[in-house]
Each structure stands twice: as C-alpha cells, then as structure tokens.
Protein backbone atom coordinates (compact mmCIF):
# COMPACT_ATOMS: atom_id res chain seq x y z
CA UNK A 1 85.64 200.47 53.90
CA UNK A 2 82.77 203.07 53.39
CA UNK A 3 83.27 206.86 52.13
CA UNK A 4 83.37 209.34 54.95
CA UNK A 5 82.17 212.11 52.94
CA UNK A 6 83.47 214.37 49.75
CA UNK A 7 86.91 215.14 51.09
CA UNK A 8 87.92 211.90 50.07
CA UNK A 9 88.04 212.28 46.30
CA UNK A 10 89.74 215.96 47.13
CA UNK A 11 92.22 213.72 48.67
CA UNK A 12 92.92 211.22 46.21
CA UNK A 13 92.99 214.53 43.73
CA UNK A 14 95.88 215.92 45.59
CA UNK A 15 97.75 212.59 46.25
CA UNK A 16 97.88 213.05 42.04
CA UNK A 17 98.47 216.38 41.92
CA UNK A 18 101.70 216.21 44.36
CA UNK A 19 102.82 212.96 42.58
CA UNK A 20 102.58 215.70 39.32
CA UNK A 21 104.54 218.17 40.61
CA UNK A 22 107.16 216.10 42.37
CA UNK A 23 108.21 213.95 39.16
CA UNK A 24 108.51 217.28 37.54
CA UNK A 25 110.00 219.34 39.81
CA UNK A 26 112.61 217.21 41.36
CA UNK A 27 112.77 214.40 38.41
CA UNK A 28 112.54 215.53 34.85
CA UNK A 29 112.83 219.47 34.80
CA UNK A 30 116.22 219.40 36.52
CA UNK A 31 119.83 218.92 35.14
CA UNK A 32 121.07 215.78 36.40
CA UNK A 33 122.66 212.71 34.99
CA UNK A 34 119.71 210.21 34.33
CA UNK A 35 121.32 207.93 37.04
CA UNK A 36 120.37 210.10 39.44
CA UNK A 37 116.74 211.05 37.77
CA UNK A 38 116.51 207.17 37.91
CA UNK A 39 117.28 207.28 41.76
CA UNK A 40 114.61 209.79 43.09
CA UNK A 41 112.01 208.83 40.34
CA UNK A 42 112.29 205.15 42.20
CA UNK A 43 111.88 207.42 45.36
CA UNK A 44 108.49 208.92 44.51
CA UNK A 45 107.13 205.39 42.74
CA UNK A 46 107.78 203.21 45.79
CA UNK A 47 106.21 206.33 47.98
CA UNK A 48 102.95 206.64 46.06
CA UNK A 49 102.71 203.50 44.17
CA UNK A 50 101.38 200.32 46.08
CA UNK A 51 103.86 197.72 43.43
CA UNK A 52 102.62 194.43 45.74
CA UNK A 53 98.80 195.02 45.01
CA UNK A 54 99.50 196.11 41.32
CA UNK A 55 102.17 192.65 40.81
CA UNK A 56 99.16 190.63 42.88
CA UNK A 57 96.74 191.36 40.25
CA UNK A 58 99.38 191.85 36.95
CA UNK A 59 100.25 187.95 38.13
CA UNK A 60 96.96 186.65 38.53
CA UNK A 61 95.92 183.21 39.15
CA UNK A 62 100.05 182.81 39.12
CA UNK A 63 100.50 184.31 42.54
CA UNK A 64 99.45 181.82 44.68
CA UNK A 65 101.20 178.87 43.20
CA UNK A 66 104.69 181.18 42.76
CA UNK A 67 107.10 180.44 46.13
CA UNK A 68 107.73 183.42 48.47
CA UNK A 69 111.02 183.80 46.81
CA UNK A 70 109.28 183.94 43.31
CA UNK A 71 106.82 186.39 44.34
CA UNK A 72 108.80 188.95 45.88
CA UNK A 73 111.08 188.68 42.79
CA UNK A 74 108.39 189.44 40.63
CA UNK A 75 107.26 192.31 42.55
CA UNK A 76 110.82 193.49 42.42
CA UNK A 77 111.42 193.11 38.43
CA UNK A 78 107.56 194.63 37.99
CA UNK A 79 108.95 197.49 39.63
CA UNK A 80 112.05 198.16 37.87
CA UNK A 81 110.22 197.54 34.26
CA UNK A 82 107.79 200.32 35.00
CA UNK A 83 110.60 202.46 35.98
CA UNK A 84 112.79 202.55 33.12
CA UNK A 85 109.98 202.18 30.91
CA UNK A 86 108.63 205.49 32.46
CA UNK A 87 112.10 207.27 32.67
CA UNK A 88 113.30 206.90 28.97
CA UNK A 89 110.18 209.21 28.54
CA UNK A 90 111.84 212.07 31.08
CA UNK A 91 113.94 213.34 27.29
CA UNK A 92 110.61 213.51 26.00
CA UNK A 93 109.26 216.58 28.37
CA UNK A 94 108.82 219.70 26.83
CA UNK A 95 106.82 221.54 29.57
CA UNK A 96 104.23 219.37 28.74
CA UNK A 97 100.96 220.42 31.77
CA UNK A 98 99.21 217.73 33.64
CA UNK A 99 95.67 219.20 34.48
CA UNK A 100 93.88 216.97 37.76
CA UNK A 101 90.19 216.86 36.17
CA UNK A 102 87.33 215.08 38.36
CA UNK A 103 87.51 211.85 40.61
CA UNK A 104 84.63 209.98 41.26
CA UNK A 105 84.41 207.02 43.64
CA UNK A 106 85.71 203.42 42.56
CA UNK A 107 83.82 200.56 45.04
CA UNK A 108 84.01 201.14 48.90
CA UNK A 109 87.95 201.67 49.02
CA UNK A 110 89.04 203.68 46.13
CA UNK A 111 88.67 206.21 43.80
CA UNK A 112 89.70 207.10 40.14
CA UNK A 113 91.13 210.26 39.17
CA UNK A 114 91.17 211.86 35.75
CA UNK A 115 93.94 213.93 34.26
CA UNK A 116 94.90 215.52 31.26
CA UNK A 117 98.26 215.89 29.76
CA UNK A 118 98.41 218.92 27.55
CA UNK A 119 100.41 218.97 24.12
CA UNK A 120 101.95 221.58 22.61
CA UNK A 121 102.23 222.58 18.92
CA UNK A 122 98.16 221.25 18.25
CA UNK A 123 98.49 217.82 19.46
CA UNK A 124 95.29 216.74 21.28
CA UNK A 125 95.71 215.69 25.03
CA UNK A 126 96.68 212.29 26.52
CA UNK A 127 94.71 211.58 28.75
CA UNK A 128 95.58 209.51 32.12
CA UNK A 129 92.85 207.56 34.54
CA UNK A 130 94.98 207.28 38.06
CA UNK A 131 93.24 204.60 40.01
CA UNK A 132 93.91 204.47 43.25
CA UNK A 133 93.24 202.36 46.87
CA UNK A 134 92.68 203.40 50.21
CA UNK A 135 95.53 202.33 52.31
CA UNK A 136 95.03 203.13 56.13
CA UNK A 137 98.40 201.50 56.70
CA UNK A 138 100.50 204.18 54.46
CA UNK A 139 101.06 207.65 55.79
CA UNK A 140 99.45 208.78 52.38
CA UNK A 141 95.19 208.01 52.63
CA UNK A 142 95.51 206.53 49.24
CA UNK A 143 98.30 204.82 46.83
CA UNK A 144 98.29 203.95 43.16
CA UNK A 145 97.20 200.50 41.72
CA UNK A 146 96.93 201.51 37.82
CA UNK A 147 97.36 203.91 35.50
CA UNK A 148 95.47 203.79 32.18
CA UNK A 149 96.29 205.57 29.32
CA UNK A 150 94.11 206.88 26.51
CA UNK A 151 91.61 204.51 27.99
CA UNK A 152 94.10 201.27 28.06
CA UNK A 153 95.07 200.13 31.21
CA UNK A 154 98.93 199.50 32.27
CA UNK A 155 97.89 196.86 34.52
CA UNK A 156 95.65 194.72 32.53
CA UNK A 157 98.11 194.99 29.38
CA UNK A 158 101.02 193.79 31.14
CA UNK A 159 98.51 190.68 33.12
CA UNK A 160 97.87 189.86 29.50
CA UNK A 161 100.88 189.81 28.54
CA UNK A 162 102.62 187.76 31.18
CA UNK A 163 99.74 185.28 31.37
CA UNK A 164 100.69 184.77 27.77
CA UNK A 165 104.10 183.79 28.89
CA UNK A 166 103.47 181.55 32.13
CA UNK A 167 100.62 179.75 29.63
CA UNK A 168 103.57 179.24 27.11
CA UNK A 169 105.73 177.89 29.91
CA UNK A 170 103.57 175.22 31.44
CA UNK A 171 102.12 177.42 34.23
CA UNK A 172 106.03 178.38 35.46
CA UNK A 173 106.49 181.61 36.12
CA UNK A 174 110.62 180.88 36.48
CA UNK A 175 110.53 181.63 32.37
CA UNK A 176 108.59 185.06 32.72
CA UNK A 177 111.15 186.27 35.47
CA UNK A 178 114.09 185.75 33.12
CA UNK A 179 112.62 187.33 30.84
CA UNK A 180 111.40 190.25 32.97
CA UNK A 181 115.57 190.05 33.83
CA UNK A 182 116.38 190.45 30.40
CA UNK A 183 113.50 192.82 29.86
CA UNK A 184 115.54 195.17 32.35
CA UNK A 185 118.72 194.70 31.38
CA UNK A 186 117.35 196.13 27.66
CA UNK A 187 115.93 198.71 29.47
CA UNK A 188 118.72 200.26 31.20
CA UNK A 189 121.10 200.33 28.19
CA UNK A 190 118.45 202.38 26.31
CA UNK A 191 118.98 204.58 29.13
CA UNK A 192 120.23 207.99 27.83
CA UNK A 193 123.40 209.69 29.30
C-alpha cells in the first residue's frame, strides 16, 4: 500500500487527536460510576484499536499453533487486560494535556504519531509514540497497533512477557490464558468505586 500524498499523516494525526478528546471528554472528565467509564472506554478501544493485529503479533510464533477457539480467547482476554489496566489510571487525571506533535511515515501502510502528555506541578512530559496501520476495511483510514511509552513499547513488553510463559509451559498457551483470566479478575477488583 503506497502513500497518496501528505494528507495521510494529517490523518493518522487526527485519528489521535479525536481518540484524545473522546477518552477525555466522554470517559475520564465526567462523573460516572467507573462501571460505566469502563463501558464507553471499551467503546472507543474496540473503535480505534485494531486488538486482532496487536494479539497476532503480542502472541507470536504462538498464533498459528493456538486452535481457533484459543485464539479468539486470547484476543478477547488481551483486550480486557489493556482495558482495566488503562482505566485504573482514569483517578489519576488531573487535567493532564495531550499535545499531537509530528507523524512521520512507518513502511508502506502506516504511520507513527508522536504526542506529549503534559504534567503539572514541574513534572517533565510523558511522552506517547501511537503507531498506527492503514485499514481500508474500517470506516476510520487508520487504527492503532501499539502504543509506546517513554520509548518502551506496550506491545513488545507484553510479547515478552507471554512468550516467557508459553516457553515455561511447554509451548501451551492453555497456561497463559488462565493466567490472563486471573490477570483480569485482579484487575477488576482494583477497580475503584
């Protein structure tokens, strides 16, 4: 898939930018139980976020000898982990600012997008690589595949991580997906009110 021109990194700048504003106007700025911040947080991941591509890769090697059934589970518990890992953070917000810096072009089909959260009280900014993937198929031009954090990436920590496990296990992945279970379960009790 070749570039068409320079509108498509102002694209894949806005896909971020409304992704921004979204989770903070309708998810963690507004008074609702976190149930419910839970609900339409889920909402704007599984709109924006393409969760088979990112589990494809977080899996590795793993993905083609996992059954159906296996793979669509994992998908399904890689989902739910990033979400309650991201929504115990919603307590955290304190009008914190996410400025969209550049994108620049990642291979024929995707781009990366830099961002900045600002700090308050003199804390330096994090600072968040988006990368993202053209999808033709979505009604958005692009989704998200990883985000990396102060230079670490989400996906490759958590491929390293689970490779650890299915290595541990013989090559099963049946013993990483109860633990992902269990993984969530701990999650959502460290839920707050």
């Amino acid at each position: 898939m070749a570039w068409a021109d320079a509108d498509d990194l102002a694209q894949a700048k806005s896909l971020v930018s409304t992704i921004a504003n979204r989770g903070i106007q309708e998810v963690v700025t507004v008074s609702l139980p976190q149930a419910e911040k839970i609900t339409r947080f889920r909402a704007i991941f599984s709109t924006y976020f393409d969760m088979p591509a990112a589990a494809r890769f977080v899996l590795g090697r793993t993905w083609r000898t996992a059954s159906p059934e296996q793979q669509q589970e994992f998908v399904n518990l890689f989902q739910d982990i990033n979400i309650y890992t991201w929504a115990r953070r919603f307590k955290d917000y304190d009008g914190q600012k996410l400025t969209i810096g550049d994108a620049v072009q990642d291979g024929d089909g995707g781009a990366y997008v830099d961002s900045r959260v600002e700090q308050g009280d003199g804390q330096p900014p994090i600072l968040v690589r988006w990368r993202l993937r053209k999808r033709p198929d979505s009604e958005y031009k692009y989704l998200v595949v990883d985000l990396e954090v102060e230079g670490v990436s989400m996906a490759v920590t958590y491929r390293s991580d689970y490779t650890s496990v299915i290595q541990n296990n013989g090559g099963d992945v049946a013993p990483l997906l109860q633990q992902m279970r269990q993984q969530i379960e701990r999650l959502k009790a460290e839920q707050p009110a």
